[in-house]
C-alpha atoms as a PDB file:
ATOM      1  CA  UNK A   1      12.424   9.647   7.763  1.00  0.00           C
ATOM      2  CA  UNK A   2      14.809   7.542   9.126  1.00  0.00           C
ATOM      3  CA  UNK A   3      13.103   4.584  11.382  1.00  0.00           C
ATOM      4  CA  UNK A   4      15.373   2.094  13.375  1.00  0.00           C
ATOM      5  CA  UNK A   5      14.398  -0.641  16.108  1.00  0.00           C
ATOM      6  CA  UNK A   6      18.124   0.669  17.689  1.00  0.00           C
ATOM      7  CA  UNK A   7      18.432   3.442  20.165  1.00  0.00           C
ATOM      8  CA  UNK A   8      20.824   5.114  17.679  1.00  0.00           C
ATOM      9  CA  UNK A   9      21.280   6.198  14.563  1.00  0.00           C
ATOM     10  CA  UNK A  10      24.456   5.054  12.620  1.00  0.00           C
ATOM     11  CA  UNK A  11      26.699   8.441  11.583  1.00  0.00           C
ATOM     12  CA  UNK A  12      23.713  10.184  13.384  1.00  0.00           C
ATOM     13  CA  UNK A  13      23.678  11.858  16.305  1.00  0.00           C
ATOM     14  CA  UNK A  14      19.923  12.977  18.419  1.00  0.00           C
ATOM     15  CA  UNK A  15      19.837  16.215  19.509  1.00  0.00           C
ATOM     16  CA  UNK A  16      16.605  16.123  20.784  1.00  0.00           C
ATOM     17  CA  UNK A  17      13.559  13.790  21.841  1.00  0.00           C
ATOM     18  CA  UNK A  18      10.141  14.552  20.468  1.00  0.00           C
ATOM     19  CA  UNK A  19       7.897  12.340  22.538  1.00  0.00           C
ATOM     20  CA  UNK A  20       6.839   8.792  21.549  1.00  0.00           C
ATOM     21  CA  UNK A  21       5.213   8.464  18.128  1.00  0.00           C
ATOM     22  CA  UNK A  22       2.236   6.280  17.620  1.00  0.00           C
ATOM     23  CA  UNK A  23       0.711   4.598  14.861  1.00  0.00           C
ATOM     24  CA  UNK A  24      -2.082   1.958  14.765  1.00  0.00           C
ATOM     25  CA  UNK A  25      -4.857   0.256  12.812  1.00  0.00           C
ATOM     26  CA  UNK A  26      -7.844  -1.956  13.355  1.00  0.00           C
ATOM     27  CA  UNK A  27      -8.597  -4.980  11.325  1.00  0.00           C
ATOM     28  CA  UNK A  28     -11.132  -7.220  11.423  1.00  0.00           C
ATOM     29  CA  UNK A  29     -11.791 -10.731   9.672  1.00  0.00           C
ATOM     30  CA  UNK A  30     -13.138 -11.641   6.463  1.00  0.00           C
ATOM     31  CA  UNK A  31     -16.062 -13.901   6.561  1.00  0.00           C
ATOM     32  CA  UNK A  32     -15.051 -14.984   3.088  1.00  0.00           C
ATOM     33  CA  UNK A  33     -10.956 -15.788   4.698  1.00  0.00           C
ATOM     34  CA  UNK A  34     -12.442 -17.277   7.649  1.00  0.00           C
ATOM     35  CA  UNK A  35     -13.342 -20.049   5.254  1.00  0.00           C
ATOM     36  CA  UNK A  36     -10.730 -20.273   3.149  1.00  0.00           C
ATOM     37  CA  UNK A  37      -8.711 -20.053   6.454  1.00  0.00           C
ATOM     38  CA  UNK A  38     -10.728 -23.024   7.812  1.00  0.00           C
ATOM     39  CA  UNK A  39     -10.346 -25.205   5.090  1.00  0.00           C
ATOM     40  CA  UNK A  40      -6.641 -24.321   4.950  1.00  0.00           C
ATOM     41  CA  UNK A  41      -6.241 -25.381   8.144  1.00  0.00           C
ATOM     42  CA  UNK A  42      -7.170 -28.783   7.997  1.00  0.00           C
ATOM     43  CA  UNK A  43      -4.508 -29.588   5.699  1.00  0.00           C
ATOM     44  CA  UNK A  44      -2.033 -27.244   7.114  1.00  0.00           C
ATOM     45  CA  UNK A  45       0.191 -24.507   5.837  1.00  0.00           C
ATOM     46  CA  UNK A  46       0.309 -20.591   5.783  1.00  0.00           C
ATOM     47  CA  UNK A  47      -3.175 -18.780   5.666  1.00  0.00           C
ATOM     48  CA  UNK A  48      -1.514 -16.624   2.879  1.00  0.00           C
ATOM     49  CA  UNK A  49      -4.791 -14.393   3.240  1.00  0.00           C
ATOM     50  CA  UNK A  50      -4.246 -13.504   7.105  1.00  0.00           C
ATOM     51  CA  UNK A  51      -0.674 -13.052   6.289  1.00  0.00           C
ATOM     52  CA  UNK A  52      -1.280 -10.382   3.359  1.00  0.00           C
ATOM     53  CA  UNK A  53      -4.052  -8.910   5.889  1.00  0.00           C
ATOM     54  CA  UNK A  54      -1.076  -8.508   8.352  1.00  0.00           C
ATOM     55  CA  UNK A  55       1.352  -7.406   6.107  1.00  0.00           C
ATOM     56  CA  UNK A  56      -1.022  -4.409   5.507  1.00  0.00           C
ATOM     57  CA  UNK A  57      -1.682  -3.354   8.482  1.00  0.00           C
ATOM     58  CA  UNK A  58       1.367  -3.087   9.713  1.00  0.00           C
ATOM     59  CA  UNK A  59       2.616  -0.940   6.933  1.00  0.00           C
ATOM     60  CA  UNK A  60      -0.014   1.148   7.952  1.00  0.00           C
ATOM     61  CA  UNK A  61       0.113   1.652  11.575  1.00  0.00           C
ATOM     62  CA  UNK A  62       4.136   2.771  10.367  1.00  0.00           C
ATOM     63  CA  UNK A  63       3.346   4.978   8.007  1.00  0.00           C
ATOM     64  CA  UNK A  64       0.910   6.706  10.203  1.00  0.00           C
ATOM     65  CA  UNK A  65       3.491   6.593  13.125  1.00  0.00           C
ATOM     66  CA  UNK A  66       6.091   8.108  10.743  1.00  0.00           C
ATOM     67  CA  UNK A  67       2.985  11.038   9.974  1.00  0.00           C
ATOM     68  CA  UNK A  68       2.916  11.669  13.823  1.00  0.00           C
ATOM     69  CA  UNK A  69       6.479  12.006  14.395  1.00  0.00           C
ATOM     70  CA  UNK A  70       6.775  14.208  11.393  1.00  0.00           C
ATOM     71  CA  UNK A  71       3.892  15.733  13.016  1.00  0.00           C
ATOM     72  CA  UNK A  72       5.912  16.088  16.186  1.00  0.00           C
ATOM     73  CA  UNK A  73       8.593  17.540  14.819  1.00  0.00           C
ATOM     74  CA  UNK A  74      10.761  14.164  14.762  1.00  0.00           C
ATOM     75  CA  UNK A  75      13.301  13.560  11.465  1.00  0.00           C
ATOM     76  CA  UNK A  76      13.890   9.616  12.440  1.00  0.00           C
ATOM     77  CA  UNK A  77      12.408   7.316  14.927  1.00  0.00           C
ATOM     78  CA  UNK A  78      14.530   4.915  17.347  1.00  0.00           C
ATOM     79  CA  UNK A  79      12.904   1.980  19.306  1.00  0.00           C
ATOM     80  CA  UNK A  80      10.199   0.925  17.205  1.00  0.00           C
ATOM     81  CA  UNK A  81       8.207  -1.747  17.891  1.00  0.00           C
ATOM     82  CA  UNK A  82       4.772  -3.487  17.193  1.00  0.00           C
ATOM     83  CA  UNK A  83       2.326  -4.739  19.409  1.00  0.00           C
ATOM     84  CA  UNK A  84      -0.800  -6.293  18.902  1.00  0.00           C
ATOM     85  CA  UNK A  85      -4.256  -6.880  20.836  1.00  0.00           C
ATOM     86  CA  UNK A  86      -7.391  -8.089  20.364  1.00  0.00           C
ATOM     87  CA  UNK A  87     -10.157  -5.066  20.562  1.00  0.00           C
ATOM     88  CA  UNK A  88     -13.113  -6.836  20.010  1.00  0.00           C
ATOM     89  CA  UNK A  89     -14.756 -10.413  18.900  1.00  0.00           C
ATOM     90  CA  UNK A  90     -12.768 -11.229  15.407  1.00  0.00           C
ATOM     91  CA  UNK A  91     -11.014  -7.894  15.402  1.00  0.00           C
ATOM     92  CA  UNK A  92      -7.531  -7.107  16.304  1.00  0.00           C
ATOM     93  CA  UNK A  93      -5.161  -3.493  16.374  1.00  0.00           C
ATOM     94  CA  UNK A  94      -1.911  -3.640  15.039  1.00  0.00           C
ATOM     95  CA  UNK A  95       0.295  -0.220  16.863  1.00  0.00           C
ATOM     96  CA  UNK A  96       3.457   0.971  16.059  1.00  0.00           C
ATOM     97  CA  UNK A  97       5.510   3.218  18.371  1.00  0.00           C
ATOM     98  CA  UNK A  98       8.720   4.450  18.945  1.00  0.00           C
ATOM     99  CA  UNK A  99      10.847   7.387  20.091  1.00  0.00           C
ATOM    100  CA  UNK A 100      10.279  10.398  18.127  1.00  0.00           C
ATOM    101  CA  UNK A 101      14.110  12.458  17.414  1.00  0.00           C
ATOM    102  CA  UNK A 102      15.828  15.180  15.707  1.00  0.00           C
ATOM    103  CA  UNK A 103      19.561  13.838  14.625  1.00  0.00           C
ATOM    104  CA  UNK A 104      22.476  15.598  13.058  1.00  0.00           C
ATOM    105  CA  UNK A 105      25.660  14.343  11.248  1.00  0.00           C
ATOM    106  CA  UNK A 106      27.710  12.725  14.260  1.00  0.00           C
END
């Protein structure tokens, strides 16, 4: 599936829209990288454990919008973007969304 943040497709052309695709995942903290995090952050630097956590989820909040829009109908995705919020005390969700499409050769 092709996924792009642009409204288009290059040498693609949409024949039809889908709906919007959506894809999202809830994480919560580690009590174990809370305190590496803590101590971390007294010296400064990247909390390489929250970034990994991140990395994750958003890889899976896209793969599961890419299993809606296939689910759709959709053979690419335009528009995507993330957003995140916090749900609840220490836990956060991580969505993905974006115009579902059919496309042809332009």
């Amino acid at each position: 599936m092709d996924v792009a943040t642009t409204d288009s497709l290059p040498g693609r052309r949409i024949t039809a829209v889908k709906g919007v695709a959506l894809g999202s995942t809830v994480r919560s903290k580690n009590v174990g990288k809370d305190i590496g995090a803590g101590l971390k952050s007294l010296v400064g630097g990247e909390l390489k454990s929250y970034s990994d956590m991140l990395v994750e989820a958003r890889a899976q909040a896209l793969s599961r919008m890419e299993a809606h829009a296939a689910e759709l109908g959709a053979d690419s995705v335009v528009n995507l973007r993330f957003m995140t919020s916090a749900v609840a005390a220490g836990a956060s969700e991580i969505l993905a969304y974006a115009t579902a499409v059919t496309t042809e050769p332009a």
